[in-house]
N, C-alpha and C. Protein backbone atom coordinates (compact mmCIF):
# COMPACT_ATOMS: atom_id res chain seq x y z
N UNK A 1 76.49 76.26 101.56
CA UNK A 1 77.80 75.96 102.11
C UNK A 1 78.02 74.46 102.15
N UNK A 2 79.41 73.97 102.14
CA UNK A 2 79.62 72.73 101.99
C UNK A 2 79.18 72.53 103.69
N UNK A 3 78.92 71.24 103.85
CA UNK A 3 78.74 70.56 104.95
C UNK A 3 80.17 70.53 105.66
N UNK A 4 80.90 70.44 106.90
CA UNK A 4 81.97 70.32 108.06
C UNK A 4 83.36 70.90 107.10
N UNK A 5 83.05 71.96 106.47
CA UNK A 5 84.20 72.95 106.09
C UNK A 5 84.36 74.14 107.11
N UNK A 6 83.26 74.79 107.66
CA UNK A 6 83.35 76.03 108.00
C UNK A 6 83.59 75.58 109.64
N UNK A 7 84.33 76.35 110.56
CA UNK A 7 84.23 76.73 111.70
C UNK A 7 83.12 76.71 112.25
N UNK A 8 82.31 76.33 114.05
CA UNK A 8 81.62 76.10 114.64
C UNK A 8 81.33 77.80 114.43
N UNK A 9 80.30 78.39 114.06
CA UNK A 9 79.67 79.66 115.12
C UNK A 9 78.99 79.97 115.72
N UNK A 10 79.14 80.08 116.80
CA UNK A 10 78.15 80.18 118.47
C UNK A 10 78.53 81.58 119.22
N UNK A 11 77.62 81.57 120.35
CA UNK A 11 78.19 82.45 120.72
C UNK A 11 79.46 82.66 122.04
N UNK A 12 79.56 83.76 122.01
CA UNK A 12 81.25 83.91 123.03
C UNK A 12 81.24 85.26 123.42
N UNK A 13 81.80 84.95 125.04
CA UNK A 13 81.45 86.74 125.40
C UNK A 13 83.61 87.07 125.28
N UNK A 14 83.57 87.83 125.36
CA UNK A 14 84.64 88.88 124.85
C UNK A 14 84.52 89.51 126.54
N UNK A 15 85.65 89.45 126.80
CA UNK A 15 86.04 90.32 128.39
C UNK A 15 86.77 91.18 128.40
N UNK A 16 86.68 92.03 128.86
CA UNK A 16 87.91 93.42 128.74
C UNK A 16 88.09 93.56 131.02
N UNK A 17 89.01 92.93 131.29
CA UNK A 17 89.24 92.60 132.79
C UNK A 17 89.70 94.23 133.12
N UNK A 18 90.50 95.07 132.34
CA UNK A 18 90.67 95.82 132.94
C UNK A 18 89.29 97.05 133.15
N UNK A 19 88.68 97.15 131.54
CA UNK A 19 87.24 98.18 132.22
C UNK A 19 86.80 97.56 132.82
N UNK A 20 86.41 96.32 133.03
CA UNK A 20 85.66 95.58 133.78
C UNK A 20 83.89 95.61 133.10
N UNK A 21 84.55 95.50 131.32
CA UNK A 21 83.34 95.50 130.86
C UNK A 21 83.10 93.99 130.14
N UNK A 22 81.69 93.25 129.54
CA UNK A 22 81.97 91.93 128.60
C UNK A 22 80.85 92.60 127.79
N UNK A 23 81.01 91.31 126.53
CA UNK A 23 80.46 91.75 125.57
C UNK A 23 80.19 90.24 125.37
N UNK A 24 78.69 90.04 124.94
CA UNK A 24 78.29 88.34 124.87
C UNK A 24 77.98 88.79 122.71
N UNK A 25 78.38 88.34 121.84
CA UNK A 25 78.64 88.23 120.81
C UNK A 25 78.47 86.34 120.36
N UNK A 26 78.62 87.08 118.62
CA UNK A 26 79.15 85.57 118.04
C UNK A 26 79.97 85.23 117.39
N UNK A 27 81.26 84.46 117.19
CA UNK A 27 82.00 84.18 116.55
C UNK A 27 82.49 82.74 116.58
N UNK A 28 83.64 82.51 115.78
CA UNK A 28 84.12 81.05 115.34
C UNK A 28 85.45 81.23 116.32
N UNK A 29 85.45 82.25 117.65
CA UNK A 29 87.03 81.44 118.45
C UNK A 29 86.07 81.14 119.40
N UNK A 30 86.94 80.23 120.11
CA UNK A 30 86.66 79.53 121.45
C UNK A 30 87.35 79.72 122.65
N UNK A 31 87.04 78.55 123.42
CA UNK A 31 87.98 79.03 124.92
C UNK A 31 87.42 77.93 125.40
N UNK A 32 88.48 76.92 126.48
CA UNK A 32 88.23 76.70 127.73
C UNK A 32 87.52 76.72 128.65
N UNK A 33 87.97 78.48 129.14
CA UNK A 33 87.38 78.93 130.14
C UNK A 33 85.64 79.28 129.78
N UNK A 34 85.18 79.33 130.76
CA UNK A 34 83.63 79.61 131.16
C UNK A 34 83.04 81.13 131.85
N UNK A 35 82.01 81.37 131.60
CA UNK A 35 81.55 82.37 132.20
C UNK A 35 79.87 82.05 132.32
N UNK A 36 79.16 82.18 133.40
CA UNK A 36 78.01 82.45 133.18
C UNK A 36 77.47 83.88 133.57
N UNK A 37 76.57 83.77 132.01
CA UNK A 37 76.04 85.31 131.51
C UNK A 37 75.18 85.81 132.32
N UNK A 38 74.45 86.78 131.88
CA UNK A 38 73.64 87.46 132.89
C UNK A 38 72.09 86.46 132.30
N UNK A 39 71.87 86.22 131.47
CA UNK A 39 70.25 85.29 131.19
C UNK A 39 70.86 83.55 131.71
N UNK A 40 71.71 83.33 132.37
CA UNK A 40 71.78 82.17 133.09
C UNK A 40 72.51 81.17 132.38
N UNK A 41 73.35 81.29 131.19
CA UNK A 41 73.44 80.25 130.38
C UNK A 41 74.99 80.56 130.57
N UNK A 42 76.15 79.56 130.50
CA UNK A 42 77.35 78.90 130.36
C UNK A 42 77.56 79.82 128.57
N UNK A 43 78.49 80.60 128.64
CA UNK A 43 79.58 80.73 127.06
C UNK A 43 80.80 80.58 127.68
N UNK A 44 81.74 80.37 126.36
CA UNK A 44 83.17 80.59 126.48
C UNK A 44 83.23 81.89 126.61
N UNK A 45 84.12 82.04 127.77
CA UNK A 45 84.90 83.76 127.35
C UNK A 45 86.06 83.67 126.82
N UNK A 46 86.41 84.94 125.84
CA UNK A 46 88.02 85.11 125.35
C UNK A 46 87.90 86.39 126.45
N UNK A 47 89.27 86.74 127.21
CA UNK A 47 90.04 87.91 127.68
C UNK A 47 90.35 88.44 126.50
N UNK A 48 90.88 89.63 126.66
CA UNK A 48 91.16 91.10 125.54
C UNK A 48 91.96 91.65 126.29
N UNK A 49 92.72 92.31 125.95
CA UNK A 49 93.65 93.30 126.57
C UNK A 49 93.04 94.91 126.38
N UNK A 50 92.33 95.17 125.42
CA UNK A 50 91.52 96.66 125.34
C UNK A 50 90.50 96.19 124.31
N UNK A 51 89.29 96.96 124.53
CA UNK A 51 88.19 97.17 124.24
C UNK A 51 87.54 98.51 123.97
N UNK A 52 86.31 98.97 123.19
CA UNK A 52 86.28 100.26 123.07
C UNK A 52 85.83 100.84 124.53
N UNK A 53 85.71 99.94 125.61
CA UNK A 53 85.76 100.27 127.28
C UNK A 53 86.78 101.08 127.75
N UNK A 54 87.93 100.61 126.87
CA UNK A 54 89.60 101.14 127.52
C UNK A 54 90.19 101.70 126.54
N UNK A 55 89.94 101.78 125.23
CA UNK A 55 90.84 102.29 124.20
C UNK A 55 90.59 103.83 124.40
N UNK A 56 92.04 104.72 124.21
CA UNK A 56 91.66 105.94 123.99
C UNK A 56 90.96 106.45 123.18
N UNK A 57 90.90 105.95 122.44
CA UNK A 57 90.18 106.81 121.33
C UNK A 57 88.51 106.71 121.20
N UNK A 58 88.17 105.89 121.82
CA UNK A 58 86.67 105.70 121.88
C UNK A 58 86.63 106.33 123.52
N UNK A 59 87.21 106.23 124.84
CA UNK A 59 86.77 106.87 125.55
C UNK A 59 86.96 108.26 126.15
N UNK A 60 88.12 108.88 125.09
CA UNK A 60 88.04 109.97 125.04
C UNK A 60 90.10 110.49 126.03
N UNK A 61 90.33 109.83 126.99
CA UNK A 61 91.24 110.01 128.03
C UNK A 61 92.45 109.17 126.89
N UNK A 62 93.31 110.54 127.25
CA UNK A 62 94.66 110.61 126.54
C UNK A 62 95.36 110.03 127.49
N UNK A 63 96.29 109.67 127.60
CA UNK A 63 98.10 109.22 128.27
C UNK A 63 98.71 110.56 127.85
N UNK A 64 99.06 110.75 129.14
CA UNK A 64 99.79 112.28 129.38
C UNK A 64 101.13 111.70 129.26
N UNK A 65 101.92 111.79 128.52
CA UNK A 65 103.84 111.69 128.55
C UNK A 65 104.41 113.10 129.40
N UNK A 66 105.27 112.85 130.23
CA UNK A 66 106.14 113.55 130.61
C UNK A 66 107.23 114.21 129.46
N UNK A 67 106.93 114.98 128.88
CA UNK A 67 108.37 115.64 128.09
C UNK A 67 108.96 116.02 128.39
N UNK A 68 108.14 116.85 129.22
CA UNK A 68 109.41 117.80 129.82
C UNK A 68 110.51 117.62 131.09
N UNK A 69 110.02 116.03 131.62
CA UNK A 69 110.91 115.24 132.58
C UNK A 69 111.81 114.30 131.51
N UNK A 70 111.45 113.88 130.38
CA UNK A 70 112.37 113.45 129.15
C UNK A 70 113.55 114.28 128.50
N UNK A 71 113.37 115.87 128.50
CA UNK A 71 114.23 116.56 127.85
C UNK A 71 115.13 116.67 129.14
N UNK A 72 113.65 116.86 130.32
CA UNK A 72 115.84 117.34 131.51
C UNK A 72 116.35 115.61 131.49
N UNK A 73 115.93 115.29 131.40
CA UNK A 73 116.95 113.89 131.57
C UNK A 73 118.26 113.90 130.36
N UNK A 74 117.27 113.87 129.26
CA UNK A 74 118.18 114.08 127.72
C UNK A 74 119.57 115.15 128.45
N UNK A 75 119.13 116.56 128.66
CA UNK A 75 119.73 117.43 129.14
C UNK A 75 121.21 116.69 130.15
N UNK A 76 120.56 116.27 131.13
CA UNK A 76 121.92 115.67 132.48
C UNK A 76 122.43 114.77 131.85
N UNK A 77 122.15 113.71 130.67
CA UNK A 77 122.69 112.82 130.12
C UNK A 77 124.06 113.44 129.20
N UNK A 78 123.54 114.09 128.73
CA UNK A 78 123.99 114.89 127.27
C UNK A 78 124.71 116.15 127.17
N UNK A 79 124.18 116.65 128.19
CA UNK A 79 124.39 118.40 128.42
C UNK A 79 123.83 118.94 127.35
N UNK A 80 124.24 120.28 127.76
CA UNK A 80 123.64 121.43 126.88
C UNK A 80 123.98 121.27 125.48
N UNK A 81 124.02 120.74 125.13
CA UNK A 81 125.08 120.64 123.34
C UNK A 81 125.15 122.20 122.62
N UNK A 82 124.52 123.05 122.44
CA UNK A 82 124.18 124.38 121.58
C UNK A 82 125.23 125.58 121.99
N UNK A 83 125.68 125.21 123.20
CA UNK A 83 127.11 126.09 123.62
C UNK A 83 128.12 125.43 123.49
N UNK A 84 128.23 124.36 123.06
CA UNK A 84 129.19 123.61 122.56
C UNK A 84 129.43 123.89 121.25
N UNK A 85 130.77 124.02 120.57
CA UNK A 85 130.97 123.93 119.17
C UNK A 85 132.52 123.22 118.82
């Protein structure tokens, strides 16, 4: 590799605030902010908004939608349309 082309890579923990899980990794982003890890040492953390901690699909828990509080609404908005012609 050429010499001061590539990005710094170190390591960086990855936070997911809402599982309330981290992940100490390595990559080329950074941060500011600080965290100290569990073996005693200072990384940057990046925040995340989901992780496979919180994503549905890795932990299994769906988002239930209301439809059937969507159609009576549609319904009082709209009315019945099908007896209409």
């Amino acid at each position: 590799m050429k010499p001061n082309t590539h990005p710094k890579y170190q390591p960086v923990v990855f936070r997911d605030r809402g599982a309330d899980f981290a992940i100490l990794t390595r990559s080329t982003e950074t941060s500011d902010k600080t965290i100290e890890w569990t073996d005693g040492n200072t990384y940057p953390v990046i925040d995340v908004e989901i992780s496979s901690a919180s994503h549905p699909f890795w932990t299994g828990r769906q988002r239930v939608l209301d439809s059937a509080g969507q159609i009576e609404k549609f319904r009082r908005r709209y009315g019945d349309r099908k007896n209409q012609s």
